[in-house]
Protein backbone atom coordinates (compact mmCIF):
# COMPACT_ATOMS: atom_id res chain seq x y z
CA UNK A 1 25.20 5.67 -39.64
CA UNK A 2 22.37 6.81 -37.56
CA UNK A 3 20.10 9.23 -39.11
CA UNK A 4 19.09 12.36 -37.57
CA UNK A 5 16.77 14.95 -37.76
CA UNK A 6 16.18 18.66 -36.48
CA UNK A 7 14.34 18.80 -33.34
CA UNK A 8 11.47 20.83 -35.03
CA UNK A 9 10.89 17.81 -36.89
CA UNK A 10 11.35 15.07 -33.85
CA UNK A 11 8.73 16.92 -32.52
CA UNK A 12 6.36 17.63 -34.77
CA UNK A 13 5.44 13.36 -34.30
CA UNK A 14 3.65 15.08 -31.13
CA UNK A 15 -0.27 15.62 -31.86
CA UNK A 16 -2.80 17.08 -29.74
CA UNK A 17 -5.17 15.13 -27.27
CA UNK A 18 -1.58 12.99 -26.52
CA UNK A 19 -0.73 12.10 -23.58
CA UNK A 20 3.56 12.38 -23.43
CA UNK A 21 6.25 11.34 -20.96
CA UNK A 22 8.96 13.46 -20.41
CA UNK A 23 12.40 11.87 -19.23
CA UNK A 24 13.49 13.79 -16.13
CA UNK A 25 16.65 14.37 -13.64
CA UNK A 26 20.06 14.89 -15.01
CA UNK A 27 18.56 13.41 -18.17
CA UNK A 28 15.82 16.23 -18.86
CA UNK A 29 15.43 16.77 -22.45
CA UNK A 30 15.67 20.44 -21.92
CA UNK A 31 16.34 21.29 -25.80
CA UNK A 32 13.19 18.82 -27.52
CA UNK A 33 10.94 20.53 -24.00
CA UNK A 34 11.80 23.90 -25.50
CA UNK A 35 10.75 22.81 -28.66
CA UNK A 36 7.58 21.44 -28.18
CA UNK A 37 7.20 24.63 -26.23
CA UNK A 38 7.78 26.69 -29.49
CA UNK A 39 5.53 24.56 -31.18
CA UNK A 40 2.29 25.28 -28.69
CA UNK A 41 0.19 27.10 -30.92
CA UNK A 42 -0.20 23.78 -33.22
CA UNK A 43 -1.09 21.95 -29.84
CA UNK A 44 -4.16 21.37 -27.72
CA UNK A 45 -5.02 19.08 -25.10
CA UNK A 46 -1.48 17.22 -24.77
CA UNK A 47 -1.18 15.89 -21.24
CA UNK A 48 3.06 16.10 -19.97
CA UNK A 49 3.87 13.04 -17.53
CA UNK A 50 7.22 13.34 -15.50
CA UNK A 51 8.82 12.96 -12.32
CA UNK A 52 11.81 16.06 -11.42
CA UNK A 53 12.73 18.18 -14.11
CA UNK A 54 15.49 19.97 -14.12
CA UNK A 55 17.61 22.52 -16.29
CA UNK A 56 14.56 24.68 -17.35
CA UNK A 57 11.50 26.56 -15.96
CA UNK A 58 8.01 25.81 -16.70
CA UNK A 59 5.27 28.38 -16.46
CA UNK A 60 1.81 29.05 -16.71
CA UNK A 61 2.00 31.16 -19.73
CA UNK A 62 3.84 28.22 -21.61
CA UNK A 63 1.37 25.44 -21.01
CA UNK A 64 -2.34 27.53 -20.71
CA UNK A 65 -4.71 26.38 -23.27
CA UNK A 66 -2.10 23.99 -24.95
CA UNK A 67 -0.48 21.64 -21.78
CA UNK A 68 -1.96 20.12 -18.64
CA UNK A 69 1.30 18.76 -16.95
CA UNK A 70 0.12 15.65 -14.58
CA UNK A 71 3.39 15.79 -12.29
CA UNK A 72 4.52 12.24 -10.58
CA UNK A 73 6.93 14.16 -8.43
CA UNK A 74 6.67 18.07 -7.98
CA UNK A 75 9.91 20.00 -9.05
CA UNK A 76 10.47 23.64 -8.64
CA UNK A 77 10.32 23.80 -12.75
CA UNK A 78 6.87 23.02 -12.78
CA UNK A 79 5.55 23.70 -8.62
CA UNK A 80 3.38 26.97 -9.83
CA UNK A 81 1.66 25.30 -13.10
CA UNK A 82 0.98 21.90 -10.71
CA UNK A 83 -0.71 24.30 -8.07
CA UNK A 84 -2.25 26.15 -10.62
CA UNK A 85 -5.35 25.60 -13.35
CA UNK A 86 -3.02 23.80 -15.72
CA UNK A 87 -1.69 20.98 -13.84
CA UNK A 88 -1.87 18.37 -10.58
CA UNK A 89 0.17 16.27 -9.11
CA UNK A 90 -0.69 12.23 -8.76
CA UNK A 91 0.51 11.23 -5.07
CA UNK A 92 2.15 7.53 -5.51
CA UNK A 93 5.26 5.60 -4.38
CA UNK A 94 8.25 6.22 -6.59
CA UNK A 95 8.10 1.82 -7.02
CA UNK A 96 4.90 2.65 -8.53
CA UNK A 97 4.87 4.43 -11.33
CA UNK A 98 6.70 2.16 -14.16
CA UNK A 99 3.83 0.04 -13.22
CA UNK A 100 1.30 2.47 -14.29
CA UNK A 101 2.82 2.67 -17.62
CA UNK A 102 3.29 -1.29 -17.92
CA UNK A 103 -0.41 -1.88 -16.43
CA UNK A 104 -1.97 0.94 -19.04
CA UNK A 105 -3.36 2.30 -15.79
CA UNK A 106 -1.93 6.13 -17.13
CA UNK A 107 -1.55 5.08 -21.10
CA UNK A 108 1.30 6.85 -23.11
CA UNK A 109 1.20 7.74 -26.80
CA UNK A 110 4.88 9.37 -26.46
CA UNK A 111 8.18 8.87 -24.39
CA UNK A 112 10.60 12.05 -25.14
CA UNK A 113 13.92 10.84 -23.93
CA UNK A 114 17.78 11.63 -23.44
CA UNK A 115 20.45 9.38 -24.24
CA UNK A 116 23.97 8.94 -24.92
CA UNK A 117 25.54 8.72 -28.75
CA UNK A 118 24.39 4.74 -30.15
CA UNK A 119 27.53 1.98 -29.70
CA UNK A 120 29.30 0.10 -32.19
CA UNK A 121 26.39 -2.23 -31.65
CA UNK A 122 23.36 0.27 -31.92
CA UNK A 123 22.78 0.77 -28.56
CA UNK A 124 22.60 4.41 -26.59
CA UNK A 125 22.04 4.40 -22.89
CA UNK A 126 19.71 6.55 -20.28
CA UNK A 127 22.68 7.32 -18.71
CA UNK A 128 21.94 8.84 -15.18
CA UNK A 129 18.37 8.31 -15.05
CA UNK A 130 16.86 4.53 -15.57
CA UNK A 131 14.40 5.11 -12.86
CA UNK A 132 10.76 5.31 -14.83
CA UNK A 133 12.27 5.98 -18.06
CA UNK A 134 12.68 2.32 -19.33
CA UNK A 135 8.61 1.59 -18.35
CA UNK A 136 7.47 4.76 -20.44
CA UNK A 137 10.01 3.66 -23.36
CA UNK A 138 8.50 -0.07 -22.98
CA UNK A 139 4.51 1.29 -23.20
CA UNK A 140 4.44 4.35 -25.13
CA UNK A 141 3.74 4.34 -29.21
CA UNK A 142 6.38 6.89 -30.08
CA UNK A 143 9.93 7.03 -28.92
CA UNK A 144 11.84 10.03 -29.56
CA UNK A 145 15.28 10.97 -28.76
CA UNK A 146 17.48 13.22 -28.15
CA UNK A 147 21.23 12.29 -28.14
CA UNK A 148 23.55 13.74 -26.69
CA UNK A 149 27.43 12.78 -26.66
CA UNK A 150 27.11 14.69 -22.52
CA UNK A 151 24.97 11.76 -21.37
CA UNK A 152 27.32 8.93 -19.56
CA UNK A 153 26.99 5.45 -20.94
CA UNK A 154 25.85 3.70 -17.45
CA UNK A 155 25.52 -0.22 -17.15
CA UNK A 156 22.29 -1.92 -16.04
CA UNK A 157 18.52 -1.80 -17.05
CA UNK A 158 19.95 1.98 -19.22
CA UNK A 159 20.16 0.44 -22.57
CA UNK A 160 18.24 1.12 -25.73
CA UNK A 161 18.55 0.34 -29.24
CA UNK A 162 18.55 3.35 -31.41
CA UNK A 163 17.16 1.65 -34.28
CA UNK A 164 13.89 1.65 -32.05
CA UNK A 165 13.43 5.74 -31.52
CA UNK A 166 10.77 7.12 -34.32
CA UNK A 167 12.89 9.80 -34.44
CA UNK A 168 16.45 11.80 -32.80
CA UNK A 169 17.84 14.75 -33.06
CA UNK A 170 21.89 15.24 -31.94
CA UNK A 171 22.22 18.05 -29.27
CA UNK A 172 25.84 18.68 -27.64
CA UNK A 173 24.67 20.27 -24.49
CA UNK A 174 25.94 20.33 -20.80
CA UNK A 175 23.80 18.04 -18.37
CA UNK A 176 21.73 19.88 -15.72
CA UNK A 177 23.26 19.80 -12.56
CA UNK A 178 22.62 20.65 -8.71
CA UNK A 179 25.19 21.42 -5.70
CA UNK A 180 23.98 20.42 -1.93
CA UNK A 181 27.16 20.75 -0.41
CA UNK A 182 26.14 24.86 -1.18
CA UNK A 183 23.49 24.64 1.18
CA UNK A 184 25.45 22.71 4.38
CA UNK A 185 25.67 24.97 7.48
CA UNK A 186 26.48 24.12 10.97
CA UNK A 187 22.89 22.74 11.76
CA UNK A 188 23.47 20.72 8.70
CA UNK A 189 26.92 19.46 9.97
CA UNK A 190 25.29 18.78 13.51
CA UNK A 191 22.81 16.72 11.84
CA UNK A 192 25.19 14.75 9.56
CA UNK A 193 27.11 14.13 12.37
CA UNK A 194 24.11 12.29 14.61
CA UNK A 195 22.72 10.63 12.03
CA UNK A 196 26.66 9.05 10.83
CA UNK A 197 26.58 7.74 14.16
CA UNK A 198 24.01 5.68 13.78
CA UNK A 199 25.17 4.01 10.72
CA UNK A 200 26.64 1.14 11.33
CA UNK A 201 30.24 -0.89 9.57
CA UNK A 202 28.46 -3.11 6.57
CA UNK A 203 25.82 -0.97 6.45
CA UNK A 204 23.90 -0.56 3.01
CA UNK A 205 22.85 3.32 2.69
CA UNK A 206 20.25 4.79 0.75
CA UNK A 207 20.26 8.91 0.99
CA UNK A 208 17.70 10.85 -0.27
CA UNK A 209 18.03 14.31 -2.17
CA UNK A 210 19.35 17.60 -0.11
CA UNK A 211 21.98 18.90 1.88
CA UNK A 212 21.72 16.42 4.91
CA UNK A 213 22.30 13.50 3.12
CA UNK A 214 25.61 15.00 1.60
CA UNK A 215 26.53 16.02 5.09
CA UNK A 216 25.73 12.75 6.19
CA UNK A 217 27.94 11.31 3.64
CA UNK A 218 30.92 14.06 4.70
CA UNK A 219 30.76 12.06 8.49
CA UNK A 220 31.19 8.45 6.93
CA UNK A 221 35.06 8.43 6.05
CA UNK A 222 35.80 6.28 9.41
CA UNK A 223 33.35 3.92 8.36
CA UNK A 224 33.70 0.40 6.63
CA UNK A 225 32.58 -1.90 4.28
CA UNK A 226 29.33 0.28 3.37
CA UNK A 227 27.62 -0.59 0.86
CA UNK A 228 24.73 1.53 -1.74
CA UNK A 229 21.08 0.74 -2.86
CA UNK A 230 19.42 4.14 -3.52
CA UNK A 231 16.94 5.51 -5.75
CA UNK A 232 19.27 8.49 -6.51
CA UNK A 233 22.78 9.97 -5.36
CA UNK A 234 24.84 12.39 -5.51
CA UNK A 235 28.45 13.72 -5.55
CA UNK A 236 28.84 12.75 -1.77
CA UNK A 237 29.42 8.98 -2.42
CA UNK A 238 32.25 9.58 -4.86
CA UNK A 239 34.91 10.31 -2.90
CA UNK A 240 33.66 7.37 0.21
CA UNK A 241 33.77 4.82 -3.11
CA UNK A 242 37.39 6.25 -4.52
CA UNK A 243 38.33 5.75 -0.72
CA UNK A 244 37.17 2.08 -0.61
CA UNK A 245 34.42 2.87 2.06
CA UNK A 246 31.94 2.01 0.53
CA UNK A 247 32.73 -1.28 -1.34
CA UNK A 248 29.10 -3.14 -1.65
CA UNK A 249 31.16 -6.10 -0.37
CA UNK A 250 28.50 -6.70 2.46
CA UNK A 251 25.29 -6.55 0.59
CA UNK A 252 22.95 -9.72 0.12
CA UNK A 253 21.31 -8.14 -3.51
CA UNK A 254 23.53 -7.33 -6.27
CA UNK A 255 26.62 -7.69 -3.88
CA UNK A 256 30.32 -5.96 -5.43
CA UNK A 257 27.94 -2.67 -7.45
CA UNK A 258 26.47 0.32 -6.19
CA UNK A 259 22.76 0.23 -6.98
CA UNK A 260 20.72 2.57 -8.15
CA UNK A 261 17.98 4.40 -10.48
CA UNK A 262 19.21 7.51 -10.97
CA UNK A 263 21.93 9.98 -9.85
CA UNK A 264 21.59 13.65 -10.22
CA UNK A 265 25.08 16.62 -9.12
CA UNK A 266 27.74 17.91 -10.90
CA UNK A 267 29.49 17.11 -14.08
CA UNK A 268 31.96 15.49 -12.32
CA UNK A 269 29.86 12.90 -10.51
CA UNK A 270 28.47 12.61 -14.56
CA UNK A 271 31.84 11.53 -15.64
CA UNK A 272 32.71 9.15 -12.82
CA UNK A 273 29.57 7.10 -13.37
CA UNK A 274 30.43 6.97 -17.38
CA UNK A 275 31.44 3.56 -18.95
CA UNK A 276 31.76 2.64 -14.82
CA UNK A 277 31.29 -1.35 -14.59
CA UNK A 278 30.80 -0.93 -10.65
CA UNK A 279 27.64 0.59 -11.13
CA UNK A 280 24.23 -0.61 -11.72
CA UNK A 281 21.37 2.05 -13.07
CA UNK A 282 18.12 -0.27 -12.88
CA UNK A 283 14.60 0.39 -12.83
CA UNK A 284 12.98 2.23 -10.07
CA UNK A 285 10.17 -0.59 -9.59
CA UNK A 286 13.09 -3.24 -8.23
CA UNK A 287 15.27 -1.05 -6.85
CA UNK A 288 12.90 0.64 -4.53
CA UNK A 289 10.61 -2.47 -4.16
CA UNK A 290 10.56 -2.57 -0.19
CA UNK A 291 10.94 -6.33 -0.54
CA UNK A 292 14.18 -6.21 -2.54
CA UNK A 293 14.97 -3.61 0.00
CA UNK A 294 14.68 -5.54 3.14
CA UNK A 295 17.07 -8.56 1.71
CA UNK A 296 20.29 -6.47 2.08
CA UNK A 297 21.43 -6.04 6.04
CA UNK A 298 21.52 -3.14 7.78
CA UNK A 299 19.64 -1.00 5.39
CA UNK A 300 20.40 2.37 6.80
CA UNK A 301 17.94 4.70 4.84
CA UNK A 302 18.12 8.51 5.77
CA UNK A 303 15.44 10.94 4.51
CA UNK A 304 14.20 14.32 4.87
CA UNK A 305 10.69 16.14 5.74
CA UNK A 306 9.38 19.34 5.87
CA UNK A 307 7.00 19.21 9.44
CA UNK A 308 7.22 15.97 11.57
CA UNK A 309 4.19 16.04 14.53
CA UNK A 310 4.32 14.79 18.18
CA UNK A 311 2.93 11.60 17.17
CA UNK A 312 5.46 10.85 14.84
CA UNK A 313 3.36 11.73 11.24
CA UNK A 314 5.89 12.95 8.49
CA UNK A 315 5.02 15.52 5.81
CA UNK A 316 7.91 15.71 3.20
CA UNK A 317 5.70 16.68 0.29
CA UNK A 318 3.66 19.46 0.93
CA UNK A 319 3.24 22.81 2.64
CA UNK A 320 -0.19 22.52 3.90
CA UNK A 321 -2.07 21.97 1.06
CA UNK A 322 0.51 23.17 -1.50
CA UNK A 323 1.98 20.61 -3.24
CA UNK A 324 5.86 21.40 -2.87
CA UNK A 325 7.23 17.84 -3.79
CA UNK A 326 6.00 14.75 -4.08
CA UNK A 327 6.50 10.91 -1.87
CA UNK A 328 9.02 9.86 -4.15
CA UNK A 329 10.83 7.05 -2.66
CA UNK A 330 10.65 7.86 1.14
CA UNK A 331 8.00 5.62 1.75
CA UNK A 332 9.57 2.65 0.04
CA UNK A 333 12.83 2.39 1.91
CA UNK A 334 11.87 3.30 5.29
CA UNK A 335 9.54 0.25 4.88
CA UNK A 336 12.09 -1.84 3.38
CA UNK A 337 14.87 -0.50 6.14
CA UNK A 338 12.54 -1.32 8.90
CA UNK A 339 12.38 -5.36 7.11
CA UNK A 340 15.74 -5.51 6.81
CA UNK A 341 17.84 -6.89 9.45
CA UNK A 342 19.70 -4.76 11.58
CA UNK A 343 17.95 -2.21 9.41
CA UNK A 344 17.71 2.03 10.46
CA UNK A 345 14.75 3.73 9.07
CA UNK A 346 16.00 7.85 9.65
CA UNK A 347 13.85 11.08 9.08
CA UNK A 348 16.57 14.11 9.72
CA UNK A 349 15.24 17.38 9.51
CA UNK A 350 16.90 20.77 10.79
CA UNK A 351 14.66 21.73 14.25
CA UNK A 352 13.52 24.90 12.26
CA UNK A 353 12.97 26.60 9.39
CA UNK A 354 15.01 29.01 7.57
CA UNK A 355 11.93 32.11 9.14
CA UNK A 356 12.61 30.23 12.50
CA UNK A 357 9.24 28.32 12.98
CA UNK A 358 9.76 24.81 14.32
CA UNK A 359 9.51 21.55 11.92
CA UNK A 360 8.45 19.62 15.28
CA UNK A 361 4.72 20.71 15.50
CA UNK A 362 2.12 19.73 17.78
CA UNK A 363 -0.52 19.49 14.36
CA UNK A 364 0.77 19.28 10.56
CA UNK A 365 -0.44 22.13 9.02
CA UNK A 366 -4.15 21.97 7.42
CA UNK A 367 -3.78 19.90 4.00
CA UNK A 368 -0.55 18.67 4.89
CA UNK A 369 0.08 15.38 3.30
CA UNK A 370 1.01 12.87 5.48
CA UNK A 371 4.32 10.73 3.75
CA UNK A 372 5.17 8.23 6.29
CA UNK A 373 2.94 7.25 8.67
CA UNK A 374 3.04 7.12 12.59
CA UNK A 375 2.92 3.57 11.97
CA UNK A 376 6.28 2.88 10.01
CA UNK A 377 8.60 5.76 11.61
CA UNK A 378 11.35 4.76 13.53
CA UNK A 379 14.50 7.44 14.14
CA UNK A 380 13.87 11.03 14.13
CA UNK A 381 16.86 13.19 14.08
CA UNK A 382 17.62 17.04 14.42
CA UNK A 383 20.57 18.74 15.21
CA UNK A 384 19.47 18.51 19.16
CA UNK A 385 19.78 15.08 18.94
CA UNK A 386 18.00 11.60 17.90
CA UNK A 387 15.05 9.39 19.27
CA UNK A 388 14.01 6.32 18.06
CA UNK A 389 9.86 6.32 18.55
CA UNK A 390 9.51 2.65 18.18
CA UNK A 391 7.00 1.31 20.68
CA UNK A 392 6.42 4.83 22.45
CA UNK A 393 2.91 5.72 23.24
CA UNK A 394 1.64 8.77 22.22
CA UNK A 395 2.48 10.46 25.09
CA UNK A 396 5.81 9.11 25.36
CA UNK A 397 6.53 9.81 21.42
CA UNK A 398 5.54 13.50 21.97
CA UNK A 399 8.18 13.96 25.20
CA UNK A 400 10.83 12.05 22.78
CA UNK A 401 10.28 14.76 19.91
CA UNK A 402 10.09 17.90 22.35
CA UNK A 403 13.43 16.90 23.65
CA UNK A 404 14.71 17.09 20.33
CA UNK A 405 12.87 20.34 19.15
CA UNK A 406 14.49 23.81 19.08
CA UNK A 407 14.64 25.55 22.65
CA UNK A 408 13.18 28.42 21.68
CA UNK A 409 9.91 26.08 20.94
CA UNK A 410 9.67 23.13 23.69
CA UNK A 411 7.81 25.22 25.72
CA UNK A 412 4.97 25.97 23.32
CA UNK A 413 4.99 22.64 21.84
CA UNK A 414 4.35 21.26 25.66
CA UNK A 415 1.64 23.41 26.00
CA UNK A 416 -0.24 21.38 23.28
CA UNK A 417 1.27 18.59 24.03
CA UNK A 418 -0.25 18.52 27.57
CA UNK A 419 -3.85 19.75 26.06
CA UNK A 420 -3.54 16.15 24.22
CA UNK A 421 -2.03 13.66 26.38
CA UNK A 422 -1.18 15.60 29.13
CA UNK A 423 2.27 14.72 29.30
CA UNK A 424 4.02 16.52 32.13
């Protein structure tokens, strides 16, 4: 039988001057991160690695003078420590990081991870959230667990033996979980709309996180033969995949299994993917290698930003220089999209914001990080409509994106435009 301890003890193994990964996603060890919380005052110097946490809120008063949280991907449970004195943020593509765990380029002493109840063969899973988790588990010293019978027992890279965690604790706790359909509106059903049109029958999708990806989804049920290699998804593919739309039956790499690294909604979505043979959960550095990527056809991969500018540079991690997310995956598939054949690289993006100021700008704002380049965009699509700024001059990519801004803007946005290139 395994053998279990209380989480004080799983994580009192945690010393100071260590540097410790903390799985993230639907798998965030929210009980063992309250714990180590508790256990601060015992603590100096211990450096917390993740990528998105969810199900708990991280502040400045919880971390000062014990945590410095070095964030791979920004989430709104730790944005104000990363901005503040107790934290940063390292900018690097999602494929990346398991390789800075294997290559001892960021070194860890501990991997604090979530996983399902052990097998009649000894083996618990990562259940929705593979992505960098197997790396840290490979690298780090210490491996402790905690277990949860709420984790679903996915197939792929997920599986671990328990027999190899230094210590677990058993916590019967729901999953975290998100909604986007909450936040879809009629600009979000506009854009949805646009972008399903340019997806294509036998088209491979990967959809980033938000609202207009599960809109986007909400437009496919015409559709055919689709298949799914994504980093992450959500509840929107569920009912295409109960529907047979999307069947994987076109795709050139892992062809018949929706692919992905990790998958992050409701507890619904948490039960389909349980004990589900047609899915594969595999590690983030193949399944968003851009070369892997580019093998399937028609690689449709539709992402977000928060400012795109008249020469087609994307920020979809920062407000000016505040660090609001991170690059994640973005830059990885619209590479491998634009490889593959018959492949769509999309940035969607509502024309404004939610105060009204327009998302198409002449200039990012100062300290804006720059995500994908003017170099590898291709589509760019708001509710106003869609342009496709491969092999437009500056000039010409700046009329393209004005003619897709909000009305209330072109104007202003011509103004500058005509200062830089004077386009007419």
């Amino acid at each position: 039988m395994p053998e279990y301890q209380s989480p004080e003890v799983v994580i009192s193994h945690i010393q100071s001057g260590q540097r410790v990964f903390l799985h993230g996603s639907a798998a965030t060890p929210v009980h063992l991160i309250h714990e180590l919380i508790s256990q601060k005052n015992r603590l100096k110097n211990v450096e917390l690695v993740s990528i998105t946490l969810q199900g708990l809120k991280i502040n400045v008063e919880d971390v000062a003078g014990h945590f410095y949280i070095n964030s791979l991907f920004v989430s709104d449970t730790v944005r104000s420590v990363v901005n503040g004195d107790y934290g940063d943020y390292i900018p690097i593509f999602l494929s990346e990081i398991p390789g800075l765990f294997r290559k001892n380029i960021l070194p860890l002493d501990v991997a604090v991870i979530h996983v399902s109840p052990p097998d009649q063969h000894g083996y618990c899973s990562l259940g929705p959230s593979v992505d960098v988790a197997r790396a840290a588990m490979e690298k780090a010293k210490i491996i402790l667990a905690q277990v949860n019978p709420n984790i679903p027992r996915t197939h792929g890279d997920s599986f671990v033996r328990f027999d190899s965690f230094t210590a677990a604790c058993w916590v019967d706790e729901p999953l975290p979980f998100i909604s986007y359909s909450s936040g879809n509106n009629e600009v979000n059903e506009a854009i949805g709309k646009r972008v399903a049109e340019l997806v294509e029958d036998g088209a491979t999708l990967q959809l980033g996180i938000g609202t207009i990806p599960d809109a986007v989804l909400k437009n496919l049920t015409s559709h055919k033969n689709l298949g799914l290699h994504t980093e992450m998804f959500s509840d929107g593919v569920v009912p295409l995949i109960k529907s047979g739309i999307i069947t994987n039956s076109h795709k050139k790499i892992i062809p018949g299994y929706s692919v992905a690294s990790f998958a992050l909604g409701s507890t619904d979505l948490y039960h389909f993917i349980d004990d589900n043979p047609t899915f594969r959960f595999m590690d983030v550095a193949y399944v968003n290698d851009p070369r892997v990527i580019s093998l399937n056809h028609k690689v449709t991969a539709i992402n977000s930003a928060i400012e795109v500018d008249i020469t087609g540079q994307v920020c979809s991690d920062s407000l000016g220089s505040f660090q609001y997310s991170g690059i994640g995956g973005q830059m990885d598939f619209i590479r491998g999209a634009a490889l593959s054949e018959g492949g769509k690289p999309i940035i969607a993006l509502p024309s404004t914001t939610s105060r009204g100021e327009s998302k198409i700008v002449p200039f990012l704002k100062k300290g804006a990080g720059v995500v994908t380049t003017r170099g590898h965009i291709h589509w760019v699509v708001t509710e106003y409509g869609a342009v496709n700024l491969v092999g437009l001059n500056m000039e010409q990519r700046a009329k393209a994106l004005i003619s897709i801004a909000h009305p209330d803007h072109r104007e202003a946005i011509e103004r500058e435009a005509y200062t830089r290139f004077h386009v007419k």
